[in-house]
Protein backbone atom coordinates (compact mmCIF):
# COMPACT_ATOMS: atom_id res chain seq x y z
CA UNK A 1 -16.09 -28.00 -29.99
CA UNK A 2 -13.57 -27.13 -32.89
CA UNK A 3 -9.95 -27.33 -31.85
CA UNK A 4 -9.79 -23.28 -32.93
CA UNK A 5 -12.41 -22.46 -30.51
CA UNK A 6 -11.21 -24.92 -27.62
CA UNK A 7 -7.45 -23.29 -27.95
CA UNK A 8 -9.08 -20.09 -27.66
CA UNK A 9 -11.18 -20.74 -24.39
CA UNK A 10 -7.95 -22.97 -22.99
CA UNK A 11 -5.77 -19.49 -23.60
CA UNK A 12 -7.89 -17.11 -22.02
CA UNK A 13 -8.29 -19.51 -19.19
CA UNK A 14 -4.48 -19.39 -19.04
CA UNK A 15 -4.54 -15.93 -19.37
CA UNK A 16 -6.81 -15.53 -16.48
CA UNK A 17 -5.39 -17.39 -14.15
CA UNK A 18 -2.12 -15.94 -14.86
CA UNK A 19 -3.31 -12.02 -14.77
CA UNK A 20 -6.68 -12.23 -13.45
CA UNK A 21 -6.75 -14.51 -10.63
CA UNK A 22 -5.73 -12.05 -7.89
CA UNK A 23 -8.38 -9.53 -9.18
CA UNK A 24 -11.17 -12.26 -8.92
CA UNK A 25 -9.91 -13.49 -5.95
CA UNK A 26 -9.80 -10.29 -3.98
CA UNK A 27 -12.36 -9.05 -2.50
CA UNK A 28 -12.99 -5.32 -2.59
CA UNK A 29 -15.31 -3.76 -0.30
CA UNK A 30 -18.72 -3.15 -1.62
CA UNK A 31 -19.13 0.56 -2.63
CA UNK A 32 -21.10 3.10 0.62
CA UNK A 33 -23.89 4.57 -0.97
CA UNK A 34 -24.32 8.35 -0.87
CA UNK A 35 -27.38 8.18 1.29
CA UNK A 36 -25.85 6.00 3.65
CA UNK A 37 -22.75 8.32 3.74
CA UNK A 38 -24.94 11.12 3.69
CA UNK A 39 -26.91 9.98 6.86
CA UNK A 40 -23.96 9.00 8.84
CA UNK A 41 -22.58 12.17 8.28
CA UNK A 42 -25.11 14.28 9.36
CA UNK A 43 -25.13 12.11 12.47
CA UNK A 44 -21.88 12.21 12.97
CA UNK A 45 -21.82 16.23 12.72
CA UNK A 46 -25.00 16.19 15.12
CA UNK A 47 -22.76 14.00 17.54
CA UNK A 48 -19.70 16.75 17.02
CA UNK A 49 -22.23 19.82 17.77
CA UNK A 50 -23.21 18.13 21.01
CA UNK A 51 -20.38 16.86 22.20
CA UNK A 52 -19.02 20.80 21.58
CA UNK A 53 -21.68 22.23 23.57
CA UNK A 54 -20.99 20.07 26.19
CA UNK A 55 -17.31 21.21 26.20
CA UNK A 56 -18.65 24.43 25.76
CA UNK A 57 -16.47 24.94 22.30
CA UNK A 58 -16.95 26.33 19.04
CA UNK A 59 -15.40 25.51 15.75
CA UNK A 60 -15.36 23.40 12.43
CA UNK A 61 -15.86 19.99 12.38
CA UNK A 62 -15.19 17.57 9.45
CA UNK A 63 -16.13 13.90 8.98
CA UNK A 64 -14.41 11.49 5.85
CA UNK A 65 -15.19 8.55 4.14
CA UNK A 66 -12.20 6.82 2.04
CA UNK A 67 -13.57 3.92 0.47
CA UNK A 68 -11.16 0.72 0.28
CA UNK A 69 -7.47 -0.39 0.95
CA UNK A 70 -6.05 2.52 -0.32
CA UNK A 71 -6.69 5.85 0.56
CA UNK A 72 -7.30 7.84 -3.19
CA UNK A 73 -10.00 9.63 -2.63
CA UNK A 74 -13.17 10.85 0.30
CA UNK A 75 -16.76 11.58 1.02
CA UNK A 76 -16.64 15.19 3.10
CA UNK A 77 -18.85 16.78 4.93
CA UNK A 78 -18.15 20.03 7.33
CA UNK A 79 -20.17 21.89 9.99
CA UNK A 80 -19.43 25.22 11.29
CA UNK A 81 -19.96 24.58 15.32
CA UNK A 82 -20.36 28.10 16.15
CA UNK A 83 -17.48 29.64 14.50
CA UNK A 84 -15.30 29.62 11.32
CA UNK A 85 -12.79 32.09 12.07
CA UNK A 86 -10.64 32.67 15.12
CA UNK A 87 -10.42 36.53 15.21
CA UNK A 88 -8.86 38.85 17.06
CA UNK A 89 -8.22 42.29 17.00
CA UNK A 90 -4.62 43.20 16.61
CA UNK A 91 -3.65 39.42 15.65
CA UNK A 92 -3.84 37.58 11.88
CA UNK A 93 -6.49 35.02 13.03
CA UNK A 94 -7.18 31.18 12.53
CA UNK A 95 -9.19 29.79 9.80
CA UNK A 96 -10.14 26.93 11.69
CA UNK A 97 -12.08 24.98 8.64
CA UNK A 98 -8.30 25.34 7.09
CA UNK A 99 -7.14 24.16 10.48
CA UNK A 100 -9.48 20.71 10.56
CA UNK A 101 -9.05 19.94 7.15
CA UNK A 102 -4.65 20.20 7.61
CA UNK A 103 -5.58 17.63 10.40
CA UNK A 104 -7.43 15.41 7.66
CA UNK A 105 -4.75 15.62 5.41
CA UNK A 106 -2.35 14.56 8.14
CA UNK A 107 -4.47 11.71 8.96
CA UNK A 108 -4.49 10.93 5.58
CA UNK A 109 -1.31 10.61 5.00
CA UNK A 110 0.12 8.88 7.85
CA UNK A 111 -2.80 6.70 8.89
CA UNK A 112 -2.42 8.06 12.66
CA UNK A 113 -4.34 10.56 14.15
CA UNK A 114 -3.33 14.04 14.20
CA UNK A 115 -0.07 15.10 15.58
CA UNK A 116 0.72 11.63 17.05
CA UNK A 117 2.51 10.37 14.13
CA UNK A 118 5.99 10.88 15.37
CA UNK A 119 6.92 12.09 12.02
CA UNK A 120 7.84 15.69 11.05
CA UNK A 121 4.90 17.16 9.54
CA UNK A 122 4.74 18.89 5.71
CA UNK A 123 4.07 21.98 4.65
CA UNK A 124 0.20 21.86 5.34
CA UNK A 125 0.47 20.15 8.08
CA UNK A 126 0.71 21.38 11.95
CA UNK A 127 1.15 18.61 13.56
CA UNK A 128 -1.96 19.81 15.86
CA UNK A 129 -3.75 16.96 17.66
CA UNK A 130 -7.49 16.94 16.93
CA UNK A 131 -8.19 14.49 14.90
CA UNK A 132 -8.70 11.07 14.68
CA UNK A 133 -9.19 8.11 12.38
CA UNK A 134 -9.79 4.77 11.54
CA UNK A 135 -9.69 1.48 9.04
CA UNK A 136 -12.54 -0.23 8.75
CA UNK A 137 -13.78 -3.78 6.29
CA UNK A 138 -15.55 -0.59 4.27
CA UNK A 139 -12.37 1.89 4.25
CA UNK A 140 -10.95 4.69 6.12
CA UNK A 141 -12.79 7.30 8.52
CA UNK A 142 -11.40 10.77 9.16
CA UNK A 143 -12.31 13.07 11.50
CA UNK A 144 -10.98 16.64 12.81
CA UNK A 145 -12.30 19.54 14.82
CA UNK A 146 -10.80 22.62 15.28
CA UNK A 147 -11.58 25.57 17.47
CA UNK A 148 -10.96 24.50 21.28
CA UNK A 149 -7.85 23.01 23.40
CA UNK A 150 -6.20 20.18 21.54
CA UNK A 151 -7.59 17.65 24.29
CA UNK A 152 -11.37 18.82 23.39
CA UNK A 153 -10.95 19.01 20.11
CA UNK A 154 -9.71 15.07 20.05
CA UNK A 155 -13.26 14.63 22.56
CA UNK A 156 -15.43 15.98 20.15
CA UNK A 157 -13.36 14.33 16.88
CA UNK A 158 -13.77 11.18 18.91
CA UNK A 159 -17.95 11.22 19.54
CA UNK A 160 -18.23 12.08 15.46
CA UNK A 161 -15.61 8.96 14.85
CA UNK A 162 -18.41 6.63 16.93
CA UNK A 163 -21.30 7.73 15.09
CA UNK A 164 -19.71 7.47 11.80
CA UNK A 165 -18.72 3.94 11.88
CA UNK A 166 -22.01 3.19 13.98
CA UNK A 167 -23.74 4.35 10.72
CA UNK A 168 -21.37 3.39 8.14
């Protein structure tokens, strides 16, 4: 090999090892194809919708997939369980798809599930409980319901958080 060609391959070697060693070396999960999201989503809602009925609720329900260590972006899907809005006459209502999706955010952003972070929440944010999440190898799992008592919502966030990683 000429020396030109050998000082190349011995730089970029060097080079490697020096910037691209921790990329090789890390192991990032392997991309959750839509399908698969897809299907454990609709399972996931099915799973929501039941547990509801059994609780005798009605709402919104909203399952998340964040691929990776980092949380920069989600898979969504949302189910209306009945209801959307929270009307009554005389009073300015709840949008309660607005309601599980401020519960996502919160989970988003402090990795706990929502309104048991201990921290003050932002503007956005309630600080309602009714959500819950999880990291997994694959990434992170959100999921929020909105429309019944706080404990019933976290029972029916809690059968959609089972079926998700079941099928994820």
């Amino acid at each position: 090999m000429p020396i030109k060609r050998r000082m190349l391959c011995i730089a970029l070697l060097c080079l490697l090892g020096i910037a691209g060693a921790p990329a090789l070396l890390a192991k990032s999960p392997k991309p959750v194809p839509a399908k698969k999201f897809d299907a454990a989503a609709r399972a996931a809602l099915a799973a929501m919708k039941a547990k509801a009925a059994q609780l005798n609720i009605a709402g919104v329900a909203v399952v998340s997939f964040a691929p990776g260590d980092t949380l920069e972006g989600w898979s969504s899907q949302m189910a209306v369980v009945g209801r959307m809005l929270d009307t009554k006459a005389g009073e300015k209502g709840n949008n309660l798809l607005a309601i599980a999706y401020a519960k996502a955010a919160e989970m988003a952003r402090t990795g706990k599930d929502s309104g048991t972070s201990g921290l003050t929440p932002m503007t956005g944010e309630f600080g309602w409980q009714g959500g819950v999440t999880a990291k997994t190898e694959k990434g992170f799992l959100i999921v929020a319901f909105s429309g019944g008592k706080s404990e019933d919502d976290v029972e029916v966030s809690k059968a959609g958080l089972a079926a998700l990683k079941a099928g994820l």
